[in-house]
Protein backbone atom coordinates (compact mmCIF):
# COMPACT_ATOMS: atom_id res chain seq x y z
CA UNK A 1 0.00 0.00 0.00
CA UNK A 2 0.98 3.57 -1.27
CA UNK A 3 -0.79 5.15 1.87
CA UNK A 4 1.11 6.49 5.16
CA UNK A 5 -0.66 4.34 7.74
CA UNK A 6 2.51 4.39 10.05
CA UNK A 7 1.03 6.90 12.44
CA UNK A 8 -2.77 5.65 12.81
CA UNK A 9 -3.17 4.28 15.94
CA UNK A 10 -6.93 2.66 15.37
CA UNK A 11 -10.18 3.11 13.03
CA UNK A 12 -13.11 5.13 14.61
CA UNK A 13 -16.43 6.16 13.48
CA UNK A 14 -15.63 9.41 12.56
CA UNK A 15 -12.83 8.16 10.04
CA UNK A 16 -14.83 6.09 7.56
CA UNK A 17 -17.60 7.56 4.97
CA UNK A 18 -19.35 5.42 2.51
CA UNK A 19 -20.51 6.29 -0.97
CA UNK A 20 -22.51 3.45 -2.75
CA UNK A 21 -24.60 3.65 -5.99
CA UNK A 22 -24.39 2.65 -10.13
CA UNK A 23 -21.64 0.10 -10.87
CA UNK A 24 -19.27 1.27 -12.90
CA UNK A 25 -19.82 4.84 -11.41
CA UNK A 26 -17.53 8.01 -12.10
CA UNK A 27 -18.63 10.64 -10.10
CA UNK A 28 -19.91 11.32 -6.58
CA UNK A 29 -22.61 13.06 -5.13
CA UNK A 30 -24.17 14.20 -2.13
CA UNK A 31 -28.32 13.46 -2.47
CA UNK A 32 -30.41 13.05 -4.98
CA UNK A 33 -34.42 12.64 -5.50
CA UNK A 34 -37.26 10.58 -7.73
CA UNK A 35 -37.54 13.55 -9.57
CA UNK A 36 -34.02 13.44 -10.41
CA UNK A 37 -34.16 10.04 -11.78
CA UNK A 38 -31.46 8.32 -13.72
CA UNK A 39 -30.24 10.88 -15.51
CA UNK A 40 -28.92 12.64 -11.98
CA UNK A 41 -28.13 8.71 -10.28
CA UNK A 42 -26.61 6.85 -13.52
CA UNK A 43 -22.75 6.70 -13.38
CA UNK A 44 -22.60 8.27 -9.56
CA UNK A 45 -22.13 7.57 -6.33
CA UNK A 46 -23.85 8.76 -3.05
CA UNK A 47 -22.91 9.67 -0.41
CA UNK A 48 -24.58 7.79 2.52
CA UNK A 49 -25.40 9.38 5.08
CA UNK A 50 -26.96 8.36 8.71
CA UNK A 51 -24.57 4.87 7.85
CA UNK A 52 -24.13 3.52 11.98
CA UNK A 53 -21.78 0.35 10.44
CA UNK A 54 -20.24 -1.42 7.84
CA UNK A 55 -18.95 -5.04 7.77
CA UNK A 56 -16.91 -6.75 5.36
CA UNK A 57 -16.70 -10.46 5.11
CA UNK A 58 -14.43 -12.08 2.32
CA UNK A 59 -14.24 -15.93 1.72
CA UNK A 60 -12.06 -17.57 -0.57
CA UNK A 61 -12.93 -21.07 -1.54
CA UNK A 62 -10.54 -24.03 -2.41
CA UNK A 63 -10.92 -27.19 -4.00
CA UNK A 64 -8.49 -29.55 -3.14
CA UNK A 65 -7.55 -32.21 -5.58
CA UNK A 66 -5.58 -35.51 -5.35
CA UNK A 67 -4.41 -37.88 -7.16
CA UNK A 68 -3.54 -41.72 -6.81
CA UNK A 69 0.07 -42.04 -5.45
CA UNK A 70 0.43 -39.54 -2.87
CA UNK A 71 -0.64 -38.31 0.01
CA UNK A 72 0.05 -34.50 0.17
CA UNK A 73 -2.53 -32.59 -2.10
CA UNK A 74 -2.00 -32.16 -5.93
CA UNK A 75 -2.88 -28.68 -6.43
CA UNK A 76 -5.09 -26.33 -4.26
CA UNK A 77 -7.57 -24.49 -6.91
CA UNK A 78 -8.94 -21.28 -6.47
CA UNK A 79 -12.40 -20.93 -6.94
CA UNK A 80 -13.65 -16.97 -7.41
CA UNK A 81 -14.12 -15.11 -3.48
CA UNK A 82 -17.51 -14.61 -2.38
CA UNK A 83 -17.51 -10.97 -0.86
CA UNK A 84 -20.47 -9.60 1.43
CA UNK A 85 -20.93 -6.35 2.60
CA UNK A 86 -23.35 -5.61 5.72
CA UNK A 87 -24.55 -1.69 6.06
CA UNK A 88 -26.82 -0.30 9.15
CA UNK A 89 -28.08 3.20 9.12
CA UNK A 90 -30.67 5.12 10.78
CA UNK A 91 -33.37 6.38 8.92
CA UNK A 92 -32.85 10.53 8.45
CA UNK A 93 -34.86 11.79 5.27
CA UNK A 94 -31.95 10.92 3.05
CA UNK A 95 -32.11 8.51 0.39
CA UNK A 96 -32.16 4.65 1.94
CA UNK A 97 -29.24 2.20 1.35
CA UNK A 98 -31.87 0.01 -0.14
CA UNK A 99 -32.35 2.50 -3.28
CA UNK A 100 -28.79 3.70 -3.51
CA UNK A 101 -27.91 -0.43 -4.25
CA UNK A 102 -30.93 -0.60 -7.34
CA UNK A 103 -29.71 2.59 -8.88
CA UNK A 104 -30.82 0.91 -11.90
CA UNK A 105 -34.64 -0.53 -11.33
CA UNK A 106 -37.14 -0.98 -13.62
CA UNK A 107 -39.91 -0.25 -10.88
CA UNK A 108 -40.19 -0.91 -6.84
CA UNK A 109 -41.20 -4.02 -6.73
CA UNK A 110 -38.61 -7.21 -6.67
CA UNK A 111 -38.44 -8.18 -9.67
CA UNK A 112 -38.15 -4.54 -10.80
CA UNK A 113 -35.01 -4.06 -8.67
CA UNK A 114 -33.46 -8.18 -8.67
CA UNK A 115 -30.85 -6.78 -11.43
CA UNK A 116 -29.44 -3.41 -10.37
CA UNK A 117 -25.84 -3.46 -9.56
CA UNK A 118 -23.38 -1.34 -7.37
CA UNK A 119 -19.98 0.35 -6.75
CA UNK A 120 -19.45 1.02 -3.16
CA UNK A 121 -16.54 2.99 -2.27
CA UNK A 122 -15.27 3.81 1.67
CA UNK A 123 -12.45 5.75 2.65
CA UNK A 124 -10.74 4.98 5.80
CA UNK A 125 -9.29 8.67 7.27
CA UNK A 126 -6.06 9.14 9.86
CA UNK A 127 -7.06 9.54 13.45
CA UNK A 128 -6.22 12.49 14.31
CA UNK A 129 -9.01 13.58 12.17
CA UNK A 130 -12.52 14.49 13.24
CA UNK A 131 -14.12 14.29 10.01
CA UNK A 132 -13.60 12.86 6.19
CA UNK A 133 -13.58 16.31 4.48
CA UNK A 134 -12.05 17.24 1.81
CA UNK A 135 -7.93 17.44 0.86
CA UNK A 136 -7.84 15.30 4.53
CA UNK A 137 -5.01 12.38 4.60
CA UNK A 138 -6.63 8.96 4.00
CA UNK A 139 -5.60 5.73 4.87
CA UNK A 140 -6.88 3.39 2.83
CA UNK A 141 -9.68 4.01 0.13
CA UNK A 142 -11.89 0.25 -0.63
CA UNK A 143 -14.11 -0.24 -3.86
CA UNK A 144 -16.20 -3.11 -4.19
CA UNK A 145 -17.86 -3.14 -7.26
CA UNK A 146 -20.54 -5.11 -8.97
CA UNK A 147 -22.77 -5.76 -5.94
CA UNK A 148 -26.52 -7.37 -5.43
CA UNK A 149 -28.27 -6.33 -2.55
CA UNK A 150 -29.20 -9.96 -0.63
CA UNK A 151 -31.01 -9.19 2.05
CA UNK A 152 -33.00 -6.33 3.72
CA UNK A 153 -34.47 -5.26 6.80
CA UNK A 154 -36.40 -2.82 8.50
CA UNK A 155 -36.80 -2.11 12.14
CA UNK A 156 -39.13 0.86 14.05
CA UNK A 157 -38.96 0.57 17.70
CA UNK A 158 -40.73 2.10 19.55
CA UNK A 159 -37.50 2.49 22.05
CA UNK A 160 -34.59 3.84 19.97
CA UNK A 161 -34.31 5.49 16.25
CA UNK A 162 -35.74 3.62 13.28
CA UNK A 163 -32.81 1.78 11.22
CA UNK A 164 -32.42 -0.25 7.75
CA UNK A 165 -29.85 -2.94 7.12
CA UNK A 166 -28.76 -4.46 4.07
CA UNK A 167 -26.39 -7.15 3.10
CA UNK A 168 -24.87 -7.00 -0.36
CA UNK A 169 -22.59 -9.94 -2.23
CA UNK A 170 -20.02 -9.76 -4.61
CA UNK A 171 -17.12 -10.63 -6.60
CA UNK A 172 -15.06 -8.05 -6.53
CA UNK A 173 -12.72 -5.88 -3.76
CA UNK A 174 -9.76 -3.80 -3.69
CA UNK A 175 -8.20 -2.18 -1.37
CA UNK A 176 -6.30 1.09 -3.53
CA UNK A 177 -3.39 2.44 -3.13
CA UNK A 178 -2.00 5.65 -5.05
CA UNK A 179 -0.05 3.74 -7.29
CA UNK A 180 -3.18 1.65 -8.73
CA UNK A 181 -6.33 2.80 -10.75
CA UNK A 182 -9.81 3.29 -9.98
CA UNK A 183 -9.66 5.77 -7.17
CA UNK A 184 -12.73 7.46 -6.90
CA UNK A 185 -13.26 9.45 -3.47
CA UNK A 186 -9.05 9.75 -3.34
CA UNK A 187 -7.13 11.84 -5.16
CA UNK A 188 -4.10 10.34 -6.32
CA UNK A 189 -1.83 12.86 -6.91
CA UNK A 190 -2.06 13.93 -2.98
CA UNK A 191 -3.59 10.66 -1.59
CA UNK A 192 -6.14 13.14 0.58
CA UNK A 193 -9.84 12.68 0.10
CA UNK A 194 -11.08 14.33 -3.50
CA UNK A 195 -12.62 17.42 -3.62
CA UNK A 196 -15.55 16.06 -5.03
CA UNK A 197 -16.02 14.43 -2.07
CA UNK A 198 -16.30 17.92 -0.46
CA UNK A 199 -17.20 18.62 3.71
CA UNK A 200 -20.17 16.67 3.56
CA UNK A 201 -19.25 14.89 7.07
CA UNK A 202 -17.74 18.56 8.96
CA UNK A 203 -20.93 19.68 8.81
CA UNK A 204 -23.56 16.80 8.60
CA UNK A 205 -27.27 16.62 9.90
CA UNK A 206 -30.45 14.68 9.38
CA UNK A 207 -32.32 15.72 6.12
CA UNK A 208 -36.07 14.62 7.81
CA UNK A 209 -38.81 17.14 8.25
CA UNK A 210 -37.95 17.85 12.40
CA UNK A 211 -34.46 18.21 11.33
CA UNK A 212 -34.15 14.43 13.02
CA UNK A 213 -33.26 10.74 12.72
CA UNK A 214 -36.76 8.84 12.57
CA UNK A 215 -38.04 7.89 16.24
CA UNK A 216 -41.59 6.65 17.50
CA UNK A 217 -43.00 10.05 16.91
CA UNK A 218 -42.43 9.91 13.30
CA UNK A 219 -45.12 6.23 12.32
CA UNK A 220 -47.99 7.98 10.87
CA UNK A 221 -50.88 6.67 12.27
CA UNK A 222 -54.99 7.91 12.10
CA UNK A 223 -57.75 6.93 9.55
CA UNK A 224 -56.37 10.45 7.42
CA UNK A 225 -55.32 9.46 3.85
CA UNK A 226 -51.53 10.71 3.50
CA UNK A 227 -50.93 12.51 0.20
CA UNK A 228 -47.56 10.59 -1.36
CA UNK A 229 -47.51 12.00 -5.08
CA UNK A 230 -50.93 12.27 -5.93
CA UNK A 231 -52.05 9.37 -3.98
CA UNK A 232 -53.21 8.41 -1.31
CA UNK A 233 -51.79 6.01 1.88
CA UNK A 234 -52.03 5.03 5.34
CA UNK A 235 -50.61 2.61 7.53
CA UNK A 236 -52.64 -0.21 7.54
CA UNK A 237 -52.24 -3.32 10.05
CA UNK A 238 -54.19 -6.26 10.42
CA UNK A 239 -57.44 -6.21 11.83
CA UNK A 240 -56.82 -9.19 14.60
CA UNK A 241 -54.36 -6.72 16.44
CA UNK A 242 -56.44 -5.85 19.48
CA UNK A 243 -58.01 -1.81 18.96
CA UNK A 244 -57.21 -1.62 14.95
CA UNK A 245 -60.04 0.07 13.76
CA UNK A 246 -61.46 -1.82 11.04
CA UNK A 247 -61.86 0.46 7.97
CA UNK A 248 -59.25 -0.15 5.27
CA UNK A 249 -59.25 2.72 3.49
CA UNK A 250 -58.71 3.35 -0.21
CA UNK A 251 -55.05 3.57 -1.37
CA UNK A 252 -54.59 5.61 -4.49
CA UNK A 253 -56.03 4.21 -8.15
CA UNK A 254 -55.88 0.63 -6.98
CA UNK A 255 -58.37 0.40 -3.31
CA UNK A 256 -57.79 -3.10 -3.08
CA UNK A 257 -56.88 -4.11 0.49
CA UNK A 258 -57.68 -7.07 2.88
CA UNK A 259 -59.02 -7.72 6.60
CA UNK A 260 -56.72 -4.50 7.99
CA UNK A 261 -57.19 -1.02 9.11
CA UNK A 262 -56.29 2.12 10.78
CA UNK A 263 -54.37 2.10 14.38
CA UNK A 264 -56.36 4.02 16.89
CA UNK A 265 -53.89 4.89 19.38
CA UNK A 266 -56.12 5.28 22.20
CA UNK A 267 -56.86 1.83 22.03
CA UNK A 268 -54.02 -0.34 19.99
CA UNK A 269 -50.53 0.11 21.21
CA UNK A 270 -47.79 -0.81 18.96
CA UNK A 271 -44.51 -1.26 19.98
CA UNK A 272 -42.46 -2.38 17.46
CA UNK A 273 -42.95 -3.31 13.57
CA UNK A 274 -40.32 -4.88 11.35
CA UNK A 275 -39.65 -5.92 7.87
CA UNK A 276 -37.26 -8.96 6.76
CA UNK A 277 -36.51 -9.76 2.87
CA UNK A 278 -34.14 -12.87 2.02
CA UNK A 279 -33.13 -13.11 -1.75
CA UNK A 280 -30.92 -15.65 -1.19
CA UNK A 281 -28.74 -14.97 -4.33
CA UNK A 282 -27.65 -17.94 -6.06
CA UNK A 283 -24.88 -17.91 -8.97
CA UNK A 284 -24.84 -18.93 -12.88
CA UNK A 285 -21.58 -19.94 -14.12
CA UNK A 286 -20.58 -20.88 -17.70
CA UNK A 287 -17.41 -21.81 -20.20
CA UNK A 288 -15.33 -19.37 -20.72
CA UNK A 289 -14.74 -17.25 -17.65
CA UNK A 290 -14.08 -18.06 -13.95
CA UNK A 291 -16.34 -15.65 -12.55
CA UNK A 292 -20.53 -15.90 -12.50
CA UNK A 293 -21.92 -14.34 -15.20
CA UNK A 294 -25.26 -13.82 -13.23
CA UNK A 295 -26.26 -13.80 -9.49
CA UNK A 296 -30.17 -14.62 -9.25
CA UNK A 297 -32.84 -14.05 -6.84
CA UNK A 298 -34.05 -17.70 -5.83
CA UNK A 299 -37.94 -17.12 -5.82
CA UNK A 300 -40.61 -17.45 -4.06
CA UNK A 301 -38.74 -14.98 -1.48
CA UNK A 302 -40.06 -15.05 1.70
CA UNK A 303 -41.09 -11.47 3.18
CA UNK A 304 -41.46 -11.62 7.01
CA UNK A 305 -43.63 -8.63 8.97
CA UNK A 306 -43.39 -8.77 12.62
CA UNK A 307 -45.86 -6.57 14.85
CA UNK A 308 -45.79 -6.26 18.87
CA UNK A 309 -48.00 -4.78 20.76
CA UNK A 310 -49.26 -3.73 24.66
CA UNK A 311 -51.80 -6.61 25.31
CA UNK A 312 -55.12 -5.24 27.00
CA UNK A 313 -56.67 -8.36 26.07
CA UNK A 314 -55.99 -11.26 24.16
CA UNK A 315 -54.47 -12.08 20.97
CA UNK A 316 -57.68 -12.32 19.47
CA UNK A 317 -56.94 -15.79 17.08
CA UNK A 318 -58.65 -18.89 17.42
CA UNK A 319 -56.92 -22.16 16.34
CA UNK A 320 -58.76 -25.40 15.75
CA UNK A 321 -57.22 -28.75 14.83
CA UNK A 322 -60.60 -29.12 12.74
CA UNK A 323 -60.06 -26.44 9.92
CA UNK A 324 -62.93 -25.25 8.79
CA UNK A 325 -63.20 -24.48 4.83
CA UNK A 326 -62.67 -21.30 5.64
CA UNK A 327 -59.43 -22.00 7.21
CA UNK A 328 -57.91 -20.69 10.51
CA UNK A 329 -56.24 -18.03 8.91
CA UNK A 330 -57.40 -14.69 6.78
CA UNK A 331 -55.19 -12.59 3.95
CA UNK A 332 -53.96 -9.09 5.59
CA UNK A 333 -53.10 -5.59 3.68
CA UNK A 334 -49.83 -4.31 5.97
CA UNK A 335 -48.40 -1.05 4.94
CA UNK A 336 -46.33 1.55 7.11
CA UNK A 337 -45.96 5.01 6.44
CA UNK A 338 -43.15 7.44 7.92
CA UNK A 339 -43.66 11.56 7.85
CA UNK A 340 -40.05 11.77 5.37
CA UNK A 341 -42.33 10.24 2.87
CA UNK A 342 -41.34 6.61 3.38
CA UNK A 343 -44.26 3.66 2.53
CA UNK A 344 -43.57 0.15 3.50
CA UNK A 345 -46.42 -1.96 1.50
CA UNK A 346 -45.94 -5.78 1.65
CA UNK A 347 -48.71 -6.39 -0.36
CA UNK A 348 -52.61 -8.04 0.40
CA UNK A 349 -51.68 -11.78 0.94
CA UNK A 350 -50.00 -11.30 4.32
CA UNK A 351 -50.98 -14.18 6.88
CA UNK A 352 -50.24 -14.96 10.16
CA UNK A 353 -47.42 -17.73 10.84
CA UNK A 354 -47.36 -17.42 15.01
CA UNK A 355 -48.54 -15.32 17.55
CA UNK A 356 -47.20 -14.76 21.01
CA UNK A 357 -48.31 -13.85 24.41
CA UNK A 358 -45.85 -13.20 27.13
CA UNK A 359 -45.34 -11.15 30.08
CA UNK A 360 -47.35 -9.46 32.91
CA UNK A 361 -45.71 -12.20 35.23
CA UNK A 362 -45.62 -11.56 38.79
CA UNK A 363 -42.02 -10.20 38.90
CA UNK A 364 -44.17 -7.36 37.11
CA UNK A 365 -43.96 -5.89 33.86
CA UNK A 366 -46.54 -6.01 31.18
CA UNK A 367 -47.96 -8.81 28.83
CA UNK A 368 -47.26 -8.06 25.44
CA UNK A 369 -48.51 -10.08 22.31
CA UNK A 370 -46.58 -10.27 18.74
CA UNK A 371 -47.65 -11.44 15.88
CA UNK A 372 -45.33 -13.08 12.41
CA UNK A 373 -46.71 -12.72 9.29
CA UNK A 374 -45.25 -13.61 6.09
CA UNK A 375 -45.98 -13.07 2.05
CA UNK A 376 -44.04 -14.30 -0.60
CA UNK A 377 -42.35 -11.67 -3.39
CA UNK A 378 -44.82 -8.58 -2.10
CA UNK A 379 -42.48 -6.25 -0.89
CA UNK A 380 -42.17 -2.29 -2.16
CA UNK A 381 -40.45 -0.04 -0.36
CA UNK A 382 -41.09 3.83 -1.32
CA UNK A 383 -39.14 7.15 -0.85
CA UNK A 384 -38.54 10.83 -2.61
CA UNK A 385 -35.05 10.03 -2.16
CA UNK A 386 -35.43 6.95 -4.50
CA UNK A 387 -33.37 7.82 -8.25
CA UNK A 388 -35.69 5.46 -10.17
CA UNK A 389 -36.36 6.85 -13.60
CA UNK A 390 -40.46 7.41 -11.87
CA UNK A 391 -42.07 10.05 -10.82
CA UNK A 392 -45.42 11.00 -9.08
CA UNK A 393 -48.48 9.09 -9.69
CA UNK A 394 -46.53 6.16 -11.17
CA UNK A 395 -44.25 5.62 -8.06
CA UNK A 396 -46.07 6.34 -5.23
CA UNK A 397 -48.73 3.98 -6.25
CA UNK A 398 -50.34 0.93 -4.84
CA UNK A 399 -48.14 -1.75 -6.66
CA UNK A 400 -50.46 -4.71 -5.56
């Protein structure tokens, strides 16, 4: 390595920064909106901002082969490395680490986003730094490129700031040095952090309407229909939860939902809702070249919604080892909706897998009830900071 590393003691927090977006990107910027699109998003990356961790996790493969007449192995063959990156951030108002990985998408949906690739870039700063800005020595400067986001979660506590995570895998990871080529957010002349990379992190704060990170306060609740680009949303739960109030309202051009409806919060008392998504990425190789040509979403995927909530009764769901025709169990419309604009819809087909009640004990404390629910392939997740070439009515739609 080309980098003067001799007199950094450690890595801290406030010596990494993250860009991610289009593979094969050029450029970097700070933010960008829907209304941007592609022709802002194509060829850049962003900035990430909010980003609590990142994780790196490389594993080379070997296939040992023998042959007849000796012991020690014949040759040790290299099969391609398998590279995953793991990101955490809180969610701020700025564009989500979901989006900035499906630069790329044909539309919101899965299958609209199983393709999109991605450069991610991170700079690792000296520590006797307190930001990444601009003309700042750097350490080390990593580029991964070619991603697929693999998996995806979602978490809103109701104790805490609401977060995303996302794993992506890979192929491909350098570490640069001055010397090499491909440095994006490092100039190589000086090896200090490009001016395109600018203060952004001397000066950083939330880009959400209360000038905060997302917190309890921000879950739109209420029977009111939210405006989201001409239509109209609300989070939506299923109607077993004890105190939902069973309406359902209409969502945009398409009003079709099932056995939900609005949270009532003198009576229903959430306290925590999360999202899981599993691609499960699988790889297609062929003749000719040693690395996979193709990394595929294995479908059905299995989305997984997770509600808890204050018991004040009980967890309202009969189960009888006599199903009747009707069955046990009943399709559910969940959608969340966030005041930055964000809408978590995981489709009409949502049904229950378990439901538990726990608590109140006599050490004290209070019972509480969750429910699992899981879909297969209905997951859209909207926001204004999402650069997919849509805009308006034909993104924030219902997609189911």
């Amino acid at each position: 390595m080309a980098f003067n590393t001799t007199s950094n003691k450690r890595v801290i927090y406030s010596t990494q920064a993250v860009a991610m977006g289009d593979m094969g990107a050029n450029g970097v910027i700070d933010s960008w909106g829907y209304a941007d699109s592609k022709i802002t998003a194509t060829g850049k990356v962003l900035i990430m901002h909010g980003l609590q961790s990142i994780g790196l996790t490389t594993n080379f493969s070997l296939d040992f082969v023998k042959e007849l007449g000796q012991l020690s192995v014949y040759e040790a063959v290299e099969e391609v490395p398998d590279v995953e990156v793991s990101l955490e951030r809180f969610l701020d108002g700025y564009t989500m680490a979901y989006h900035a990985a499906t630069v790329t998408a044909t539309d919101p949906t899965l299958t609209g986003r199983q393709n999109a690739r991605a450069d991610l870039r991170m700079i690792i700063g000296l520590d006797t730094d307190q930001s990444v800005t601009s003309g700042d020595d750097v350490a080390a400067e990593l580029y991964c490129s070619g991603l697929y986001w693999s998996n995806y979660s979602i978490k809103l506590p109701t104790d805490g700031t609401f977060a995303e995570s996302l794993s992506l895998v890979g192929n491909n990871k350098r570490w640069i040095s001055s010397s090499g080529v491909g440095m994006l957010l490092v100039s190589g002349a000086t090896n200090g952090v490009n001016s395109a990379f600018g203060t952004i992190f001397g000066s950083d704060s939330p880009n959400s309407p209360d000038s905060g990170v997302l917190r309890r306060n921000n879950f739109q609740v209420g029977s009111a229909l939210i405006s989201r680009g001409g239509n109209n949303f609300a989070t939506l739960v299923p109607s077993i939860i004890q105190g939902v109030t069973n309406n359902g309202p209409g969502l945009g051009v398409n009003g079709t939902v099932n056995n939900c409806g609005t949270i009532n919060t003198t009576n229903c008392h959430i306290q925590s809702v999360s999202f899981s998504v599993d691609a499960k990425r699988e790889a297609i190789n062929h003749l000719g070249t040693l690395a996979p040509y193709y990394r595929y979403i294995n479908f059905p995927v299995t989305v997984s919604s997770e509600i808890e909530v204050i018991a004040t009764g009980g967890d309202n769901v009969n189960a009888v080892e006599d199903v009747p025709s009707s069955g046990n169990l009943q399709n559910h419309t969940i959608m969340v909706c966030l005041d930055d604009s964000t809408v978590i819809h995981v489709g009409n087909k949502n049904k229950l897998t378990s439901v538990t009640y726990g608590g109140g004990d006599a050490g004290g404390g209070n019972a509480s009830i969750k429910y699992s629910f899981q879909n297969q392939n209905d997951f859209v997740l909207l926001h204004s900071g999402d650069p997919i070439a849509l805009t308006g009515a034909s993104y924030f739609k219902n997609w189911f």
